[in-house]
PDB file of N, CA and C in Angstrom:
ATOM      1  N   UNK A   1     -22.471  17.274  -3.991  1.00  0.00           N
ATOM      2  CA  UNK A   1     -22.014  15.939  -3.641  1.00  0.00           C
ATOM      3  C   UNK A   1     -22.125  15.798  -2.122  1.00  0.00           C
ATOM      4  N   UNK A   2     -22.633  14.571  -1.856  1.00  0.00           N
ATOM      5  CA  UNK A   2     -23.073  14.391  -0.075  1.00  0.00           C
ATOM      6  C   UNK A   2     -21.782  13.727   0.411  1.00  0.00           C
ATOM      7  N   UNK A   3     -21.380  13.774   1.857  1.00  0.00           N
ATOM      8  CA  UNK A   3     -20.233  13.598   2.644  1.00  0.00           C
ATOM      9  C   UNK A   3     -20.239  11.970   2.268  1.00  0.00           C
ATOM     10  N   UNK A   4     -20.658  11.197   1.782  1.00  0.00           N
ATOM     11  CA  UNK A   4     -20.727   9.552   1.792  1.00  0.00           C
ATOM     12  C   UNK A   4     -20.245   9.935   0.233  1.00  0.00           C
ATOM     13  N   UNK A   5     -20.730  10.432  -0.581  1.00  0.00           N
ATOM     14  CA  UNK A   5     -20.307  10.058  -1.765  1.00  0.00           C
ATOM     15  C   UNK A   5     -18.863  10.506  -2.002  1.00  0.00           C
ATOM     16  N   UNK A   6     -18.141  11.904  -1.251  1.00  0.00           N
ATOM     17  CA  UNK A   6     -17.066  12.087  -0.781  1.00  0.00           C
ATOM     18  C   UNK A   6     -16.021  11.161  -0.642  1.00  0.00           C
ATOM     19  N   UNK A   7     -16.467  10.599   0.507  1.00  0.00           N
ATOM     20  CA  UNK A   7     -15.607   9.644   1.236  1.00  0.00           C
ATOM     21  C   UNK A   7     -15.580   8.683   0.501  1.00  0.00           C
ATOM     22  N   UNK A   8     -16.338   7.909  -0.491  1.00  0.00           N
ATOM     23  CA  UNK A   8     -16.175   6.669  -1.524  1.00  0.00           C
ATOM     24  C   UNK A   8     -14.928   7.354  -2.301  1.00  0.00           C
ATOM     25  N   UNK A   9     -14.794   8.388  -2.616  1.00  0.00           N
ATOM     26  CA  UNK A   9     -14.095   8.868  -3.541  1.00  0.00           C
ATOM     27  C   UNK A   9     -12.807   8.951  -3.124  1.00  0.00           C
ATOM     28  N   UNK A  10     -12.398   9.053  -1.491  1.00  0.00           N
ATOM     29  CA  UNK A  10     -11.252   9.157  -0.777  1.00  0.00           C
ATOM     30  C   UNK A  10     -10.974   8.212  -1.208  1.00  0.00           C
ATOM     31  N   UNK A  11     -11.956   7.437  -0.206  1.00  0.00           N
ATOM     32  CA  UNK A  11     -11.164   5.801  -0.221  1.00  0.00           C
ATOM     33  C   UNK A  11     -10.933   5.019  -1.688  1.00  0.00           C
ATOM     34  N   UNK A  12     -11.403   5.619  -3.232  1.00  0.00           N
ATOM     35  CA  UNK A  12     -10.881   5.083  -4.013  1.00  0.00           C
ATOM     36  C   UNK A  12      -9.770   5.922  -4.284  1.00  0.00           C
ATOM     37  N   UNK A  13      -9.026   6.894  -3.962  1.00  0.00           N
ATOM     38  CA  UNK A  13      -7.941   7.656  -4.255  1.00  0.00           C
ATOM     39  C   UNK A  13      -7.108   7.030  -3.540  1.00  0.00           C
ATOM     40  N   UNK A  14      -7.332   6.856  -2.225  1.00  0.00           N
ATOM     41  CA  UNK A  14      -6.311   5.721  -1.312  1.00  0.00           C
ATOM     42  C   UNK A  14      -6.255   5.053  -2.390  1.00  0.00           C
ATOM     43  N   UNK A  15      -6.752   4.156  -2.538  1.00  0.00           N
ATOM     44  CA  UNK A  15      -6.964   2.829  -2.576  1.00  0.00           C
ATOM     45  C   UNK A  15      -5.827   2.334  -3.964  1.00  0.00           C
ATOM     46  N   UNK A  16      -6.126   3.347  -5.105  1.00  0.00           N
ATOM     47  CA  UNK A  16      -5.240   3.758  -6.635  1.00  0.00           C
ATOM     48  C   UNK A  16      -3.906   4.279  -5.855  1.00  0.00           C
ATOM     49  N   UNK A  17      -4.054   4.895  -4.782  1.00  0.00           N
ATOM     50  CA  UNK A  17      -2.201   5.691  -4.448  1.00  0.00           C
ATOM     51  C   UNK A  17      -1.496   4.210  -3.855  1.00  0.00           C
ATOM     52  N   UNK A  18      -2.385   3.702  -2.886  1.00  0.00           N
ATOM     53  CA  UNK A  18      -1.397   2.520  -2.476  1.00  0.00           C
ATOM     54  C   UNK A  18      -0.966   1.336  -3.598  1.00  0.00           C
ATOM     55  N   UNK A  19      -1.896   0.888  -4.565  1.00  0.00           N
ATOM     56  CA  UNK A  19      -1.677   0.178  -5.764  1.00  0.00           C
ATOM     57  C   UNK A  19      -0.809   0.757  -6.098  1.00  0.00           C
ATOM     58  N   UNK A  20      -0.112   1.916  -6.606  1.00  0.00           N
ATOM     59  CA  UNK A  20       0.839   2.582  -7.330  1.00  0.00           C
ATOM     60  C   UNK A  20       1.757   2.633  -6.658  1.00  0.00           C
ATOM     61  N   UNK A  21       2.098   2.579  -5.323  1.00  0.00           N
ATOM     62  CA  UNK A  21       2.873   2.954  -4.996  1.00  0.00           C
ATOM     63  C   UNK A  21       3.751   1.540  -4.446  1.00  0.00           C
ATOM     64  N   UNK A  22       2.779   0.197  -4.496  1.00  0.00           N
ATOM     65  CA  UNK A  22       3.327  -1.132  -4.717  1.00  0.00           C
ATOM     66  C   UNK A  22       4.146  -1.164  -5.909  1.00  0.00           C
ATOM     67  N   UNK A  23       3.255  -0.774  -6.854  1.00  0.00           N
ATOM     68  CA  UNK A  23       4.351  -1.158  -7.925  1.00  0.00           C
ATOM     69  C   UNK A  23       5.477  -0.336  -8.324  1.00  0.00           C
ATOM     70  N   UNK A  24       5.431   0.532  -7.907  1.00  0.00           N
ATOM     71  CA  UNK A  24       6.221   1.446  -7.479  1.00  0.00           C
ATOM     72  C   UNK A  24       7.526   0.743  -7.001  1.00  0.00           C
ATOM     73  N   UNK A  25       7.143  -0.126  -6.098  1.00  0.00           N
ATOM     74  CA  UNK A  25       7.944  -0.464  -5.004  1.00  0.00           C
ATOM     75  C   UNK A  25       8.959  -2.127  -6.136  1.00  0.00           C
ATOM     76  N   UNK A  26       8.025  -2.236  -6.927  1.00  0.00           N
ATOM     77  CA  UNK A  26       8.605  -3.401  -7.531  1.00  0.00           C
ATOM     78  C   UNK A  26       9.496  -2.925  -8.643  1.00  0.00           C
ATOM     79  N   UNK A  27       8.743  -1.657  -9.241  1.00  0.00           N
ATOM     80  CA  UNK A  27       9.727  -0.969 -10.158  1.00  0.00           C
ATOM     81  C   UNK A  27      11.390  -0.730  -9.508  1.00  0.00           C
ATOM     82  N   UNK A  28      11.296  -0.391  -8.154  1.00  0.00           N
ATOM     83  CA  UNK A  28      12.333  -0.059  -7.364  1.00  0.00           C
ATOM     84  C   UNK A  28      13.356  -1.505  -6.725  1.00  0.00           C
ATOM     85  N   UNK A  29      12.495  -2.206  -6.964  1.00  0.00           N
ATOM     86  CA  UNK A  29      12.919  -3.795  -6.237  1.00  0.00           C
ATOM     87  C   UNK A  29      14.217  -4.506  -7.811  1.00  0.00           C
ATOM     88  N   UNK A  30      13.007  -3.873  -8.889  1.00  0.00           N
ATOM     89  CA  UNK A  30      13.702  -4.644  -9.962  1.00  0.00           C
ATOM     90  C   UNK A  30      14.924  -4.106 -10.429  1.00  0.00           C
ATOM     91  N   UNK A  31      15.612  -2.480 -10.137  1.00  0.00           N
ATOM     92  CA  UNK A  31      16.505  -1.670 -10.382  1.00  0.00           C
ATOM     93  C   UNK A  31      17.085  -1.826  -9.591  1.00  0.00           C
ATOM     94  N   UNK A  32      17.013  -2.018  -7.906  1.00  0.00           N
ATOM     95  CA  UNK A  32      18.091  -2.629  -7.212  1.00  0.00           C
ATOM     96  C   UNK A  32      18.934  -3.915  -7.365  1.00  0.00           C
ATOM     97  N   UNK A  33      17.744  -4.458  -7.334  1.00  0.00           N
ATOM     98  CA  UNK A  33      17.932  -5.867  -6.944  1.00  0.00           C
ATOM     99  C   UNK A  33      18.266  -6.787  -8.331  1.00  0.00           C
ATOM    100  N   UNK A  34      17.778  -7.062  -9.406  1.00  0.00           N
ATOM    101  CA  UNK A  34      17.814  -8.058 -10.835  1.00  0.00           C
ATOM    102  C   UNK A  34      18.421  -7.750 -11.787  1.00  0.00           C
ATOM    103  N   UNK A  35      18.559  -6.163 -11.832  1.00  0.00           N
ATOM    104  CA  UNK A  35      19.023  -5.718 -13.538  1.00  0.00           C
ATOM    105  C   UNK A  35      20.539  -5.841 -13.336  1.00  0.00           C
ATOM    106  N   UNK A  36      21.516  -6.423 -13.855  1.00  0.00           N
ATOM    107  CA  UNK A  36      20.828  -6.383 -15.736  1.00  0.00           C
ATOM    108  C   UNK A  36      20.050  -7.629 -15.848  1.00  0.00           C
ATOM    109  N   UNK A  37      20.015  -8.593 -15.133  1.00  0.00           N
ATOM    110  CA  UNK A  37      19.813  -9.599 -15.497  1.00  0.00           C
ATOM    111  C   UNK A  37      18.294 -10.083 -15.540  1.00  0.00           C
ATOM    112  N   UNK A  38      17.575  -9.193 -14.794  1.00  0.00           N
ATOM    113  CA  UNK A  38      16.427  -9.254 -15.526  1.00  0.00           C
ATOM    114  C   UNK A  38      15.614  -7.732 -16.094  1.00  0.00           C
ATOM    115  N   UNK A  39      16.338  -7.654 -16.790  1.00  0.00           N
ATOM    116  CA  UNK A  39      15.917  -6.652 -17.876  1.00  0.00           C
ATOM    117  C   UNK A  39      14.862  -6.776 -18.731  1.00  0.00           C
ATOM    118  N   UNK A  40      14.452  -7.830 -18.929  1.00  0.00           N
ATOM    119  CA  UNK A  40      12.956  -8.506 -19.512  1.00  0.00           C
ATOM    120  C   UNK A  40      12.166  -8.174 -18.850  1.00  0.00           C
ATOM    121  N   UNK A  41      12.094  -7.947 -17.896  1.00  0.00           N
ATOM    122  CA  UNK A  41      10.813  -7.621 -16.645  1.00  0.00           C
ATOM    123  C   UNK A  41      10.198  -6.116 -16.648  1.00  0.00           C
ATOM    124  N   UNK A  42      11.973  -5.276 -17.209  1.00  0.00           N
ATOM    125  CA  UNK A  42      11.289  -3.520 -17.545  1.00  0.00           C
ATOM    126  C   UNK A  42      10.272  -3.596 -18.114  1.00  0.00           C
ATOM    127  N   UNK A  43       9.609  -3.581 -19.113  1.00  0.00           N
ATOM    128  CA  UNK A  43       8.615  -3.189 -20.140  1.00  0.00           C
ATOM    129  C   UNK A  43       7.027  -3.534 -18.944  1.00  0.00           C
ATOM    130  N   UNK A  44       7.453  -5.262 -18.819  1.00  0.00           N
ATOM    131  CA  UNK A  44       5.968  -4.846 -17.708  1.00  0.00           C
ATOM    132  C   UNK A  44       5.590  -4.444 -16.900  1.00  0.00           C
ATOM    133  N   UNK A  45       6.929  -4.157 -16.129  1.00  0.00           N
ATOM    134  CA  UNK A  45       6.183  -3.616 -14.391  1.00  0.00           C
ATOM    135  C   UNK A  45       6.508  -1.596 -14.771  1.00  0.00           C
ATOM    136  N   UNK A  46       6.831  -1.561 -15.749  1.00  0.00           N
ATOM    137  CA  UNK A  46       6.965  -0.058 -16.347  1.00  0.00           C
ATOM    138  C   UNK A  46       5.395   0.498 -16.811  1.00  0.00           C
ATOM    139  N   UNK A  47       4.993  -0.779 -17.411  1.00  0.00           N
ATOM    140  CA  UNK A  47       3.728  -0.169 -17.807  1.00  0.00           C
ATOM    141  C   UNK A  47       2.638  -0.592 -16.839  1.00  0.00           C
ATOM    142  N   UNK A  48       2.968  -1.371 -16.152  1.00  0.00           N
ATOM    143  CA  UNK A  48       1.890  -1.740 -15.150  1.00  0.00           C
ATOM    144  C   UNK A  48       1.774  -0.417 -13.867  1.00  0.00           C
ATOM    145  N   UNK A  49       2.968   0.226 -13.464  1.00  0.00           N
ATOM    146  CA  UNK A  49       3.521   0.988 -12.759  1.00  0.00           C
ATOM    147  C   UNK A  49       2.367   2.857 -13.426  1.00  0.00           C
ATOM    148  N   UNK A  50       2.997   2.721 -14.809  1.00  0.00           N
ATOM    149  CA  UNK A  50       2.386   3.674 -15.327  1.00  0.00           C
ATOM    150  C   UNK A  50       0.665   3.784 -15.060  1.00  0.00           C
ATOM    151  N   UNK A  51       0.171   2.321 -15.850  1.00  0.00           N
ATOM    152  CA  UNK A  51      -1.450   2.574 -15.441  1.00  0.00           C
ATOM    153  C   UNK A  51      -1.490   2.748 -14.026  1.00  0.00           C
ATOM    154  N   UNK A  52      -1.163   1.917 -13.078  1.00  0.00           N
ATOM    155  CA  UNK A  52      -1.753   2.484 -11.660  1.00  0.00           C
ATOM    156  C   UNK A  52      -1.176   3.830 -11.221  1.00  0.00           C
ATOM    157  N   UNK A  53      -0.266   4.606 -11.715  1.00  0.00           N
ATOM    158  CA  UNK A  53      -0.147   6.389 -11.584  1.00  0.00           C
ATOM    159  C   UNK A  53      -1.407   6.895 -11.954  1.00  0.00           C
ATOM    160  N   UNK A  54      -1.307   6.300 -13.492  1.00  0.00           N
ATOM    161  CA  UNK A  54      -2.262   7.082 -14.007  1.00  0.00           C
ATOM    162  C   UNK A  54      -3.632   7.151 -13.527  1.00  0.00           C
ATOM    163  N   UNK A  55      -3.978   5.784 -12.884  1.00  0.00           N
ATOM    164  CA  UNK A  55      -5.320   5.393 -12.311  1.00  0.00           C
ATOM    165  C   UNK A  55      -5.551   6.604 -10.989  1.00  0.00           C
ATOM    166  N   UNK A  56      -5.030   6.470 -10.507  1.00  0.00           N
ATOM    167  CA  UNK A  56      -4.335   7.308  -9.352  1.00  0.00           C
ATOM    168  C   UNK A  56      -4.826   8.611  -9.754  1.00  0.00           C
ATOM    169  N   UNK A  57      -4.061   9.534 -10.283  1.00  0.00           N
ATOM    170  CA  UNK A  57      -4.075  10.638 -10.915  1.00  0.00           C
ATOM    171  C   UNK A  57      -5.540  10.719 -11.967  1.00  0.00           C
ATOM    172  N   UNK A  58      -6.253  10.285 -12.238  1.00  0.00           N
ATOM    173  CA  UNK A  58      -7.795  10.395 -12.341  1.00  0.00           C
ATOM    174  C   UNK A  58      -8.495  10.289 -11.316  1.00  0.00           C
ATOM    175  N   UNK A  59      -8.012   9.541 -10.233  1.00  0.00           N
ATOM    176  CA  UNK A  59      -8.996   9.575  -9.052  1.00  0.00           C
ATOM    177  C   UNK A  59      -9.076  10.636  -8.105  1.00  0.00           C
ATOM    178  N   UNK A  60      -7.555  10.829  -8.191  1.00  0.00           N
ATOM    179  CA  UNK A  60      -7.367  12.359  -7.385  1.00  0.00           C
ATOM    180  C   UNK A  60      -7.998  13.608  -7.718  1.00  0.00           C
ATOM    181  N   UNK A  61      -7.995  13.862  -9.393  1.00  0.00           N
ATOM    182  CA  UNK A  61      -8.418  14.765 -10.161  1.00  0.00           C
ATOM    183  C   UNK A  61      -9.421  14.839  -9.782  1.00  0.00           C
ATOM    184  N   UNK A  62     -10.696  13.258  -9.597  1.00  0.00           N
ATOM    185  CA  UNK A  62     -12.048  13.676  -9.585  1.00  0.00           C
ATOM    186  C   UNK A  62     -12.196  13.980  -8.037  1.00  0.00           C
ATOM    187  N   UNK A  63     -11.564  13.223  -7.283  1.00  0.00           N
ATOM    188  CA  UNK A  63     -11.810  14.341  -5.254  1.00  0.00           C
ATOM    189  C   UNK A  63     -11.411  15.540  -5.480  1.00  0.00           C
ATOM    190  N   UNK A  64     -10.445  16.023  -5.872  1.00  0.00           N
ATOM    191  CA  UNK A  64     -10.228  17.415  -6.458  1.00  0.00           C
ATOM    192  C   UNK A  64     -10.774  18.174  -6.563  1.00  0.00           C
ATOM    193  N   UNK A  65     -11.802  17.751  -7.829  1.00  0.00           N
ATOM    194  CA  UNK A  65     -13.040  18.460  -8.649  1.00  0.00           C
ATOM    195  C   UNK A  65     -13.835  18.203  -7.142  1.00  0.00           C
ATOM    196  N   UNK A  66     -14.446  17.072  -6.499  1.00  0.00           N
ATOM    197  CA  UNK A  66     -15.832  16.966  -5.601  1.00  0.00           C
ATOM    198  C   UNK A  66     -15.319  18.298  -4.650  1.00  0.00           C
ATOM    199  N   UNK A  67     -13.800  17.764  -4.288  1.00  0.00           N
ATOM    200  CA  UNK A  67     -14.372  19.166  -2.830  1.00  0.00           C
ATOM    201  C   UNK A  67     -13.750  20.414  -3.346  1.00  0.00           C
ATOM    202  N   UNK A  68     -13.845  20.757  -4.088  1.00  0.00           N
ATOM    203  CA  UNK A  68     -14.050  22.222  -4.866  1.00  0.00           C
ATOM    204  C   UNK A  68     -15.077  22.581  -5.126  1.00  0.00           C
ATOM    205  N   UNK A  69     -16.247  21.922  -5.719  1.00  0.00           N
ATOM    206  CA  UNK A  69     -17.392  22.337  -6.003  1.00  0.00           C
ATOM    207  C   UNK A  69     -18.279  22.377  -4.486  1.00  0.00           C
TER     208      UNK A  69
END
């Protein structure tokens, strides 16, 4: 793997950690700040929260894998 194709790969690992870590931030906004009263809101920003980890955590895996090999 060449140093450019590398660095695409950073910057999509950034790119999935800061997304996650927004919603992150809303997961945290909605437990301070709304519940109980908006308790309707858990289910989506729970799973929205989840895919961008998870997005995250595949992207990392694959820079992982590049600068190991």
């Amino acid at each position: 793997m060449n140093e450019e194709e590398l660095k695409a790969l950073q910057k999509d690992m950034r790119k999935k950690k800061r997304i996650a870590s927004e919603w992150a931030s809303q997961l945290h906004d909605l437990v301070e700040d709304r519940l109980p009263a908006g308790y309707q809101e858990i289910p989506a920003i729970a799973q929205a929260t989840f895919d961008a980890c998870k997005a995250w955590e595949e992207a990392n895996n694959k820079l992982v894998e590049a600068e190991g090999s």
